[in-house]
PDB file of N, CA and C in Angstrom:
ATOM      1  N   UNK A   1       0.847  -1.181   0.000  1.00  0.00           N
ATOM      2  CA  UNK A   1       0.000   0.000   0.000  1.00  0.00           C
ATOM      3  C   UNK A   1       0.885   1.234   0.000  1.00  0.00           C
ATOM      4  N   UNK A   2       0.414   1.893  -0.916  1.00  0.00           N
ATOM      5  CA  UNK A   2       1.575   3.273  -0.939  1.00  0.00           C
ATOM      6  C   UNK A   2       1.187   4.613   0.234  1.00  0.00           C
ATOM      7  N   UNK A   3       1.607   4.881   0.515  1.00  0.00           N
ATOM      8  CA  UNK A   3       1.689   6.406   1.514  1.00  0.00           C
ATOM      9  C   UNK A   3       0.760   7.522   0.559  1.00  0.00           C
ATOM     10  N   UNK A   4      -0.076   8.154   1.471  1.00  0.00           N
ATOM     11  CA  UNK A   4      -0.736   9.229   1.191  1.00  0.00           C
ATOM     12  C   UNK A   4       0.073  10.297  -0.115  1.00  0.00           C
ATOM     13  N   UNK A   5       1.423  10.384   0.858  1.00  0.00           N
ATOM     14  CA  UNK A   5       2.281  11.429  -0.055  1.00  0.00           C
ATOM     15  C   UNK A   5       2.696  10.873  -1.744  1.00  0.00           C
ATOM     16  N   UNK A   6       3.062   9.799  -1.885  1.00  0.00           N
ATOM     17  CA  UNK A   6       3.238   9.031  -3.019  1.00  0.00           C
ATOM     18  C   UNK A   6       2.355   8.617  -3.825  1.00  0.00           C
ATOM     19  N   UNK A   7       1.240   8.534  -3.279  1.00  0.00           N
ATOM     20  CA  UNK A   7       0.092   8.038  -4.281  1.00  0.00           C
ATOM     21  C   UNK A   7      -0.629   9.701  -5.019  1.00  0.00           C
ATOM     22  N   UNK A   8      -0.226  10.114  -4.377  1.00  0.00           N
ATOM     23  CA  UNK A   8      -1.384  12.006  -5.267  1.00  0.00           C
ATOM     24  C   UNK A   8      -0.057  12.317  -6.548  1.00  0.00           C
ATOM     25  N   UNK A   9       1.237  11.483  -6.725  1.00  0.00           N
ATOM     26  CA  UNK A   9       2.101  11.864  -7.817  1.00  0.00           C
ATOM     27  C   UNK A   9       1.253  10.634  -9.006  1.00  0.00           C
ATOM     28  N   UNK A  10       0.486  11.042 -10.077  1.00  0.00           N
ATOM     29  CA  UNK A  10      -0.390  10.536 -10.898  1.00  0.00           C
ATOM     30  C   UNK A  10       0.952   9.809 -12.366  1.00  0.00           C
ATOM     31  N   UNK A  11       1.606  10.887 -12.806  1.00  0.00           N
ATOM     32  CA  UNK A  11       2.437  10.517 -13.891  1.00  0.00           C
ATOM     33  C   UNK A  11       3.546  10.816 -13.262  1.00  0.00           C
ATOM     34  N   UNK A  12       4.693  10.537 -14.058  1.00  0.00           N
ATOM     35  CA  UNK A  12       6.213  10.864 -14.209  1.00  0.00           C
ATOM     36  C   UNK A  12       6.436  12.254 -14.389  1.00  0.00           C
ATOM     37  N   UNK A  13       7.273  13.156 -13.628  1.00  0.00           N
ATOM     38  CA  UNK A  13       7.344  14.370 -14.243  1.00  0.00           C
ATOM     39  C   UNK A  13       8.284  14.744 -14.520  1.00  0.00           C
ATOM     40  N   UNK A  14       8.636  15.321 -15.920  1.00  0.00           N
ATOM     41  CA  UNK A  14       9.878  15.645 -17.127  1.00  0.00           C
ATOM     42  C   UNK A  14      10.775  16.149 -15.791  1.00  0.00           C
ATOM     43  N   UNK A  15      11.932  16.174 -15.842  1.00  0.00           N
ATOM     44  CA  UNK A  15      13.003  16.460 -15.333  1.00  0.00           C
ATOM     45  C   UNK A  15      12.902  18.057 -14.691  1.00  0.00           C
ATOM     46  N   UNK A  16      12.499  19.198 -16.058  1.00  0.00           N
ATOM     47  CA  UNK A  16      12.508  20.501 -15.983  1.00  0.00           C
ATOM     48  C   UNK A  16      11.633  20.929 -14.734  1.00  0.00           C
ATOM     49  N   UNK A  17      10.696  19.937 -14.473  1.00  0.00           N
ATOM     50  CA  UNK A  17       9.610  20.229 -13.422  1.00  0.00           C
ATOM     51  C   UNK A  17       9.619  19.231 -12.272  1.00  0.00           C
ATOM     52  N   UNK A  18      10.131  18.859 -11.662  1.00  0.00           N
ATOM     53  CA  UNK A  18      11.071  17.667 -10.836  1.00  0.00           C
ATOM     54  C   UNK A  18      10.622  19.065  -9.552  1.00  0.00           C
ATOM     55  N   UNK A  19       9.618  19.026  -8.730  1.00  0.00           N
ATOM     56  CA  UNK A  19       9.503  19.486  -7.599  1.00  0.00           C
ATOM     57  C   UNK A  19       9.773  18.712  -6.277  1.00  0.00           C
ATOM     58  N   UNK A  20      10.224  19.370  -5.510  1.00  0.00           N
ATOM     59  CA  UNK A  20      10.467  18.622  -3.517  1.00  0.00           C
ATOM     60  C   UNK A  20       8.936  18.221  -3.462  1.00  0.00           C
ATOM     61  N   UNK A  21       8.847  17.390  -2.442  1.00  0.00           N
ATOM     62  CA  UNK A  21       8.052  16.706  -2.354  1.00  0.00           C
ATOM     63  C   UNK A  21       7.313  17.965  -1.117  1.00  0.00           C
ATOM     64  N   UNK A  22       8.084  18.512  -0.723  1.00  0.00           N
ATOM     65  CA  UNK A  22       7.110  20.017  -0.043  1.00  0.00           C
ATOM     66  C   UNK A  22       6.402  21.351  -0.930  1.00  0.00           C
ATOM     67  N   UNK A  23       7.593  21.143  -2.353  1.00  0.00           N
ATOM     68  CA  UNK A  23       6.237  21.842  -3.261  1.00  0.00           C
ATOM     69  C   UNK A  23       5.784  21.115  -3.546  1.00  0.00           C
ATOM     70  N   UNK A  24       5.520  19.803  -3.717  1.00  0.00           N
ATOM     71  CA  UNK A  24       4.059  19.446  -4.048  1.00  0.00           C
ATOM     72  C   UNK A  24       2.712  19.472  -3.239  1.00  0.00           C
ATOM     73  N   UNK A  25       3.347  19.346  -1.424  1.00  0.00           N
ATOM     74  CA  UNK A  25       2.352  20.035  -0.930  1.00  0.00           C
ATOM     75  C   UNK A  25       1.976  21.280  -1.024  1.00  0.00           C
ATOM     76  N   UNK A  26       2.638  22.211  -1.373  1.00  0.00           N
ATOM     77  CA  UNK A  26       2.116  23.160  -1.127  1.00  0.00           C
ATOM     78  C   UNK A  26       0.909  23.520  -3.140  1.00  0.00           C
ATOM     79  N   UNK A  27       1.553  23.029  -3.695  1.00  0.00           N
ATOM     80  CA  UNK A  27       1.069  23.180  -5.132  1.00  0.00           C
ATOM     81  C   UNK A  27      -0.022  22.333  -4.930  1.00  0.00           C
ATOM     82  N   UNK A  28      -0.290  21.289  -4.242  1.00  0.00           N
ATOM     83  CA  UNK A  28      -1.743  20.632  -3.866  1.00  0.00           C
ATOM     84  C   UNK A  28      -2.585  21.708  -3.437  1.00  0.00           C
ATOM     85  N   UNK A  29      -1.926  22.036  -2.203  1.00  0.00           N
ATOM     86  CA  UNK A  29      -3.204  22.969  -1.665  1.00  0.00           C
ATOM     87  C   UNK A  29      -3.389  24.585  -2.518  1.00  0.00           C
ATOM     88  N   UNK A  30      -2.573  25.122  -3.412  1.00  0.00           N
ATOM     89  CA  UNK A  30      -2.653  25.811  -4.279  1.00  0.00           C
ATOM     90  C   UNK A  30      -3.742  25.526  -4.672  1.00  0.00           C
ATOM     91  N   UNK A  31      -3.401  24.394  -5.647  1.00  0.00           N
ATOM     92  CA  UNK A  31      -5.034  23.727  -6.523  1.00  0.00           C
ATOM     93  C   UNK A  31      -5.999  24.260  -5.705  1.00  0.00           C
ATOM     94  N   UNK A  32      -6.821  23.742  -4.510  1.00  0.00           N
ATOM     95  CA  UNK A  32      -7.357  23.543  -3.614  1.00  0.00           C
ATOM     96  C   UNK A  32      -7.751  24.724  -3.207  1.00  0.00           C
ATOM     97  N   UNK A  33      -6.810  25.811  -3.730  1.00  0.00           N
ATOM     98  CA  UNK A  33      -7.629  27.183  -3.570  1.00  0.00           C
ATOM     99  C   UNK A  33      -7.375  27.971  -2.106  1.00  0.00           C
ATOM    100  N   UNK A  34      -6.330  27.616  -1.481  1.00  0.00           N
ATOM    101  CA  UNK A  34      -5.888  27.547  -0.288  1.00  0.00           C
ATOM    102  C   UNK A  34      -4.875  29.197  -0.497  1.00  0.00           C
ATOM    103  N   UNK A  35      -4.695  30.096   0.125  1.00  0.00           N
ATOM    104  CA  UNK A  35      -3.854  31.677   0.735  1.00  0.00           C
ATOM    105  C   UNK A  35      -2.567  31.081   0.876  1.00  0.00           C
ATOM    106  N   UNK A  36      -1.999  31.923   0.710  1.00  0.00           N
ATOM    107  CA  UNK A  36      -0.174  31.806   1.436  1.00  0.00           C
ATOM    108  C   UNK A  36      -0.771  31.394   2.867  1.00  0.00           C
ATOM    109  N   UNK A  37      -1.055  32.527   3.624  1.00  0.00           N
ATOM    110  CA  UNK A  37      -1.709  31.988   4.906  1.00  0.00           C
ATOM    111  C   UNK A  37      -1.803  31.105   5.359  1.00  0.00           C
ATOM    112  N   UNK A  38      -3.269  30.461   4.124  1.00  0.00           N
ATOM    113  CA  UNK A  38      -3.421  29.313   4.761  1.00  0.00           C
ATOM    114  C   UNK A  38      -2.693  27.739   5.059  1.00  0.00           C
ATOM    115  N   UNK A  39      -2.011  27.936   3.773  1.00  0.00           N
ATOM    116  CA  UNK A  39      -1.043  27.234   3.588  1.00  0.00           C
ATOM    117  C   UNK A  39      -0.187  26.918   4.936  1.00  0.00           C
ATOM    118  N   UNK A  40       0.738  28.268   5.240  1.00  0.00           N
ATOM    119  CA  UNK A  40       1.417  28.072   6.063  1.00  0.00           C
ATOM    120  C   UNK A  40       0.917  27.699   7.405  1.00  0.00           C
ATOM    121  N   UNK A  41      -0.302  27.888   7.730  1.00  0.00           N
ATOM    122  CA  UNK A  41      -0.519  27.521   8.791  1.00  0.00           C
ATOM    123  C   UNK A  41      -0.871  25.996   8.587  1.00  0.00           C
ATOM    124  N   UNK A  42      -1.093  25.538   7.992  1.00  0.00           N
ATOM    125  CA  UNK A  42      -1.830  23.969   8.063  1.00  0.00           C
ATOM    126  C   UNK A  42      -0.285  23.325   7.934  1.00  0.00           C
ATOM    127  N   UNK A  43       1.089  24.128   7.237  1.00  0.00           N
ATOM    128  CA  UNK A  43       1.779  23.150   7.494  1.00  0.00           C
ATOM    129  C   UNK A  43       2.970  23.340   8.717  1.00  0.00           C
ATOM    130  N   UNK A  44       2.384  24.473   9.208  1.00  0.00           N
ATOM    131  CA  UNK A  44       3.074  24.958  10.245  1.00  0.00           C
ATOM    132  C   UNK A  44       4.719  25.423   9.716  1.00  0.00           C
ATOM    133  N   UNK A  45       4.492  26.189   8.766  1.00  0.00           N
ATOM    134  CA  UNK A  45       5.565  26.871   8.470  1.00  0.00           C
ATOM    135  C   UNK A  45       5.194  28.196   8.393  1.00  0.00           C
ATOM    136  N   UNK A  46       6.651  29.034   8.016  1.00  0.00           N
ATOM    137  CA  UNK A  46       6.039  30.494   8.190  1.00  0.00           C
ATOM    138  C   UNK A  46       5.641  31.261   6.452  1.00  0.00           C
ATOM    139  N   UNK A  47       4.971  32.282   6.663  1.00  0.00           N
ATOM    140  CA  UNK A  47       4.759  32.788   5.358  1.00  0.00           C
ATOM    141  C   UNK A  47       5.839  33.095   4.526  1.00  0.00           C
ATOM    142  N   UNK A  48       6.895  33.228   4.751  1.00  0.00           N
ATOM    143  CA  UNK A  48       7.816  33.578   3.593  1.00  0.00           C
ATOM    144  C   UNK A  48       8.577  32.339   3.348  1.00  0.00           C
ATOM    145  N   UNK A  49       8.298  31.390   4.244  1.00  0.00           N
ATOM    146  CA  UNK A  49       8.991  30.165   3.761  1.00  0.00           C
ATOM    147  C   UNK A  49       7.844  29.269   2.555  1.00  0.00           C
ATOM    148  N   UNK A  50       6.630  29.568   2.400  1.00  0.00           N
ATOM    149  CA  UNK A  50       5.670  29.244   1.707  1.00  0.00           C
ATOM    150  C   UNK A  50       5.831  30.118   0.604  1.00  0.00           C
ATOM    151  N   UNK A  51       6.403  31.478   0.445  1.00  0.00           N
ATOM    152  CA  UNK A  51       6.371  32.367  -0.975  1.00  0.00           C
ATOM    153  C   UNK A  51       7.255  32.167  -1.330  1.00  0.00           C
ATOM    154  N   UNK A  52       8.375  31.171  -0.581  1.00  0.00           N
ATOM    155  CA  UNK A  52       9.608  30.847  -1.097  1.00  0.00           C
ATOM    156  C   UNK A  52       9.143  29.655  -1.764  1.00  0.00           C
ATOM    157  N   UNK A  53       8.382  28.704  -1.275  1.00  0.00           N
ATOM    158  CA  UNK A  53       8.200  27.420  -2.313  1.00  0.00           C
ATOM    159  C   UNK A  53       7.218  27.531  -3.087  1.00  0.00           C
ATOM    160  N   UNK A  54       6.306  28.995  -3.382  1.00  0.00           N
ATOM    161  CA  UNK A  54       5.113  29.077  -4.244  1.00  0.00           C
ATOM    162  C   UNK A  54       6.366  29.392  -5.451  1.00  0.00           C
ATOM    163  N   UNK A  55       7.373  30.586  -5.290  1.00  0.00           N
ATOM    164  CA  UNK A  55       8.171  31.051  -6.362  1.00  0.00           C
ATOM    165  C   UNK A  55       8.898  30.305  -6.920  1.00  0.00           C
ATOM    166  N   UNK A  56       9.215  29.131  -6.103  1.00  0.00           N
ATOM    167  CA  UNK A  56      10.565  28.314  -6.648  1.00  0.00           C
ATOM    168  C   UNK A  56       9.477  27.153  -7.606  1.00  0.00           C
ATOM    169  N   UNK A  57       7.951  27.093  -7.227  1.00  0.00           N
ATOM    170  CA  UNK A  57       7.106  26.385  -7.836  1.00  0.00           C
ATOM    171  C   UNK A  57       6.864  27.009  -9.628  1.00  0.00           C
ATOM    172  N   UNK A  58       6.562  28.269  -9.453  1.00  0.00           N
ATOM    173  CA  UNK A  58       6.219  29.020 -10.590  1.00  0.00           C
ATOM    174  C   UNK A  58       7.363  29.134 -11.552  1.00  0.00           C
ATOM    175  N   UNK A  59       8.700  28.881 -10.944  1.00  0.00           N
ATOM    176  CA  UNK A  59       9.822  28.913 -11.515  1.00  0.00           C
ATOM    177  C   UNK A  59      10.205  27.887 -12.670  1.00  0.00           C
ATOM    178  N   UNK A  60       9.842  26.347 -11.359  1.00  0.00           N
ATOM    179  CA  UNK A  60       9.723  25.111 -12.130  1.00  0.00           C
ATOM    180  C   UNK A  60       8.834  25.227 -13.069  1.00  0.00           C
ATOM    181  N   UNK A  61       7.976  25.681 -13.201  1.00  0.00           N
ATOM    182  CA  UNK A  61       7.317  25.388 -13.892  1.00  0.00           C
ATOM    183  C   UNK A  61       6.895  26.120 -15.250  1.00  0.00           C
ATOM    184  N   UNK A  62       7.599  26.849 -14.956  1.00  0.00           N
ATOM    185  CA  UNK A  62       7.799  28.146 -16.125  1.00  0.00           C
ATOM    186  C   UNK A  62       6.036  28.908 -16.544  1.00  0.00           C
ATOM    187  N   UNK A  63       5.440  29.228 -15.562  1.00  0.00           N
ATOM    188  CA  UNK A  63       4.048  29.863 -15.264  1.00  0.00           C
ATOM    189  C   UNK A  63       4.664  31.508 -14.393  1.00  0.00           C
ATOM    190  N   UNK A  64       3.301  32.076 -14.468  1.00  0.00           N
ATOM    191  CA  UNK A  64       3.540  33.395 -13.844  1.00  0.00           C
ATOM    192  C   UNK A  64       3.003  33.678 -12.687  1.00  0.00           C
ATOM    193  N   UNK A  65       1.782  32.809 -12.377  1.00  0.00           N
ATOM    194  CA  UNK A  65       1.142  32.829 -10.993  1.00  0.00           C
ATOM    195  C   UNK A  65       0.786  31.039 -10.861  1.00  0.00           C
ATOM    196  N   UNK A  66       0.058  32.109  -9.606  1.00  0.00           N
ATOM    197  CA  UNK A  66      -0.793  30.668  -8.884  1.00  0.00           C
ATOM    198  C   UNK A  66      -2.070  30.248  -9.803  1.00  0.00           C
ATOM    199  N   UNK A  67      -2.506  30.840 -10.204  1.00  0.00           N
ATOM    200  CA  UNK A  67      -3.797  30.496 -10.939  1.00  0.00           C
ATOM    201  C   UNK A  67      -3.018  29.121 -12.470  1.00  0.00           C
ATOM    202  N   UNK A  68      -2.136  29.865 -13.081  1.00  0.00           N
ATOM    203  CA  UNK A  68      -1.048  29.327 -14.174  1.00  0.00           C
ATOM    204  C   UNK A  68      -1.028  27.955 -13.692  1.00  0.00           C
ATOM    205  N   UNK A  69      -0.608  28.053 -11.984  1.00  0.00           N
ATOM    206  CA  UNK A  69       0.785  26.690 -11.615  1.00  0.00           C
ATOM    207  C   UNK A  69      -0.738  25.844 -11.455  1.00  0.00           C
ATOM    208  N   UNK A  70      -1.549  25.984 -11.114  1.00  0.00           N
ATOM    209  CA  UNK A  70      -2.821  25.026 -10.597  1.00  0.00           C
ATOM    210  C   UNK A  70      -3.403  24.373 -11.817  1.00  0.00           C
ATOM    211  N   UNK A  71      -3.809  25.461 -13.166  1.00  0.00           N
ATOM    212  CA  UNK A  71      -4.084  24.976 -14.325  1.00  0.00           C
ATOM    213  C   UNK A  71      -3.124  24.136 -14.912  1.00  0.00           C
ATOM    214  N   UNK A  72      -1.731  24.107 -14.891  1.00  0.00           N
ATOM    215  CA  UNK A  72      -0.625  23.152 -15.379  1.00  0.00           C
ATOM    216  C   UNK A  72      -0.939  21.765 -14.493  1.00  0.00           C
ATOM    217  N   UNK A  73      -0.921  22.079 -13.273  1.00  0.00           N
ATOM    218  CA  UNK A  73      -0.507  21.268 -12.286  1.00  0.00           C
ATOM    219  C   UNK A  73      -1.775  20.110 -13.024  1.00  0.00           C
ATOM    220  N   UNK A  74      -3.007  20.044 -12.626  1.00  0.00           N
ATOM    221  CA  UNK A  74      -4.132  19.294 -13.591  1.00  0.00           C
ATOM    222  C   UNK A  74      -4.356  19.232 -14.834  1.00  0.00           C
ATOM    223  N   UNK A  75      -3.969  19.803 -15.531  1.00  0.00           N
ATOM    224  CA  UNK A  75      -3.741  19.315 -17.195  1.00  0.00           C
ATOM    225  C   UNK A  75      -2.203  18.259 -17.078  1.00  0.00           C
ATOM    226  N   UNK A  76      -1.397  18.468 -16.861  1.00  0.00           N
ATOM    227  CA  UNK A  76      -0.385  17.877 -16.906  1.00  0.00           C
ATOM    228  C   UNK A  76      -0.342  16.820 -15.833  1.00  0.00           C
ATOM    229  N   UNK A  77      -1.151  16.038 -14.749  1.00  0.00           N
ATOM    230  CA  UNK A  77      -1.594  15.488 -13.619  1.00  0.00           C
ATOM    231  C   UNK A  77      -0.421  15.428 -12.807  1.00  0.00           C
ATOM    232  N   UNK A  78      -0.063  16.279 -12.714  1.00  0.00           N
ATOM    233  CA  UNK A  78       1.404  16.268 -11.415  1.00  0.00           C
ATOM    234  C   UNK A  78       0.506  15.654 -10.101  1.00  0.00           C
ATOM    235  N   UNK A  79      -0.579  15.728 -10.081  1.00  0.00           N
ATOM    236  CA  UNK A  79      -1.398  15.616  -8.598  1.00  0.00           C
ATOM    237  C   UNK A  79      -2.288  14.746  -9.078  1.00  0.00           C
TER     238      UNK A  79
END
């Protein structure tokens, strides 16, 4: 039986977009429609450590926002 965290990765993802397994939480709850805020509080980190892995997300992924990284993130099934 696979782990919660391992089973929401759907396909293989190209090298260029190869995220930590903490942006993918946080790019989950992106989807999900979730604040910097809120984010950080559910994972008990602080807010700039969350705009640090939203940017380094948008980076990977060569998008301009959050709205961008969420529409990639489900067309492309990273999640």
């Amino acid at each position: 039986m696979s782990s919660p965290k391992t089973s929401r990765i759907k396909a293989p993802v190209p090298y260029r977009f190869k995220l930590t397994e903490r942006e993918f939480e946080v790019l989950s709850r992106i989807v999900e429609g979730q604040s910097n805020p809120q984010i950080a509080s559910a994972l008990y980190l602080s807010l700039n450590t969350i705009k640090s892995h939203v940017n380094s997300i948008l980076n990977k992924l060569g998008v301009n926002d959050r709205v961008q990284a969420a529409v990639f993130a489900v067309r492309n099934h990273l999640l």
